[in-house]
C-alpha atoms as a PDB file:
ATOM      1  CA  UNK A   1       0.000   0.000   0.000  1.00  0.00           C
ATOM      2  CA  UNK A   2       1.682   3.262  -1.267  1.00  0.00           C
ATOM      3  CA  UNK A   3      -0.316   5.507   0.934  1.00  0.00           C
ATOM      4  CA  UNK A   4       1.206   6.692   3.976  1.00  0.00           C
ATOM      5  CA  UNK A   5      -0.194   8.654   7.446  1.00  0.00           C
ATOM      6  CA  UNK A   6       1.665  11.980   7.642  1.00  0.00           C
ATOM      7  CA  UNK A   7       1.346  14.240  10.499  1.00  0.00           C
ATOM      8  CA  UNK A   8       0.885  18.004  10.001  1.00  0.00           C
ATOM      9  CA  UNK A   9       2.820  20.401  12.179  1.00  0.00           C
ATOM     10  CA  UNK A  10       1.912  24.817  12.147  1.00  0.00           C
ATOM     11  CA  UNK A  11       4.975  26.860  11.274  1.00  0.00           C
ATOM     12  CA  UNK A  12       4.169  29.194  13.982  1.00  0.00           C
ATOM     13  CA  UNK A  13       3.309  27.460  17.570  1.00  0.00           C
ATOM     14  CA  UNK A  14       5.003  24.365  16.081  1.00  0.00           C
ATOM     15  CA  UNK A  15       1.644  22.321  17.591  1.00  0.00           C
ATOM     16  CA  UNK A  16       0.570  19.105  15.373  1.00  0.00           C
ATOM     17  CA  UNK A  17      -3.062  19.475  15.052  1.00  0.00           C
ATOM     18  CA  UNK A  18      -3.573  17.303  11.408  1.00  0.00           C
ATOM     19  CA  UNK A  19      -2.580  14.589   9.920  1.00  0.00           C
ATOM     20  CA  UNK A  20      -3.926  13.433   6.484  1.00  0.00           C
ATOM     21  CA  UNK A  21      -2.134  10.507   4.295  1.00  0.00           C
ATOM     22  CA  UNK A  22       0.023  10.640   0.565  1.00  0.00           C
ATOM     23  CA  UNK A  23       1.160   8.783  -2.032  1.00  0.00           C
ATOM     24  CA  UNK A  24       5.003   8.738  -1.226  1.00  0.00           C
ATOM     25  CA  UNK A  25       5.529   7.227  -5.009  1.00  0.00           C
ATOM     26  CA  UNK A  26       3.717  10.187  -6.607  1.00  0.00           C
ATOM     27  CA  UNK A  27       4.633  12.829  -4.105  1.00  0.00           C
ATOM     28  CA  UNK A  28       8.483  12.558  -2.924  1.00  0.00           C
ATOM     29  CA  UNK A  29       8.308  16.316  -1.479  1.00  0.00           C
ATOM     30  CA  UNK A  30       6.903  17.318   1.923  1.00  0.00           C
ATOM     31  CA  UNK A  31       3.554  18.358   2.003  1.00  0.00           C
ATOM     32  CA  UNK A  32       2.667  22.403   2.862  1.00  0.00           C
ATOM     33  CA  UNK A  33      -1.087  23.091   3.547  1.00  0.00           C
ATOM     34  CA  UNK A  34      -2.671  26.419   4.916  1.00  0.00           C
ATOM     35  CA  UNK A  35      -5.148  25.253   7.557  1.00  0.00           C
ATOM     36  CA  UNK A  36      -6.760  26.643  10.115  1.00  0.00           C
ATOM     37  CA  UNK A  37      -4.592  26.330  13.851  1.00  0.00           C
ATOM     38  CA  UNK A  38      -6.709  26.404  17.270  1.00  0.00           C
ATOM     39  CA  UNK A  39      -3.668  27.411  19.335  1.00  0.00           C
ATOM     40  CA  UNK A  40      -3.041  30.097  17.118  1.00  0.00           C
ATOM     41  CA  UNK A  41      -7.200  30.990  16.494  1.00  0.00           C
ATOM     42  CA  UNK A  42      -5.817  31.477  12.858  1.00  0.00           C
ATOM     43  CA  UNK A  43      -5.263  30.098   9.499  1.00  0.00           C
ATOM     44  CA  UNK A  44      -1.169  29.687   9.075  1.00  0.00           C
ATOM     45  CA  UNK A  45       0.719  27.058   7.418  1.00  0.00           C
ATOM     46  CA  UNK A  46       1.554  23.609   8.411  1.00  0.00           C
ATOM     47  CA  UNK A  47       4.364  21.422   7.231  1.00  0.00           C
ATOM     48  CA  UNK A  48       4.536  17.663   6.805  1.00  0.00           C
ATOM     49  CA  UNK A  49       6.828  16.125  10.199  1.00  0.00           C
ATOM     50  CA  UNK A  50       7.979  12.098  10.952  1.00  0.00           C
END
């Protein structure tokens, strides 16, 4: 199964609030999403972490 769990991490309070899956054959790169934090009460970015 090429589909991995990835956890998503915010750029800005570094809290992991997300985590979503990906094709790891199709998409080598990490993942970078704008979504919406609750620590930060704000939409900021969020990176893909181990």
């Amino acid at each position: 199964m090429p589909r991995e769990i990835i956890t998503m991490q915010c750029e800005e309070c570094k809290n992991r609030n997300y985590s979503t899956t990906k094709n790891r054959k199709t998409m080598t790169e990490r993942l970078e999403l704008k979504k919406f934090c609750n620590t930060c009460r704000k939409h900021t970015g969020h990176k893909e972490v181990k």
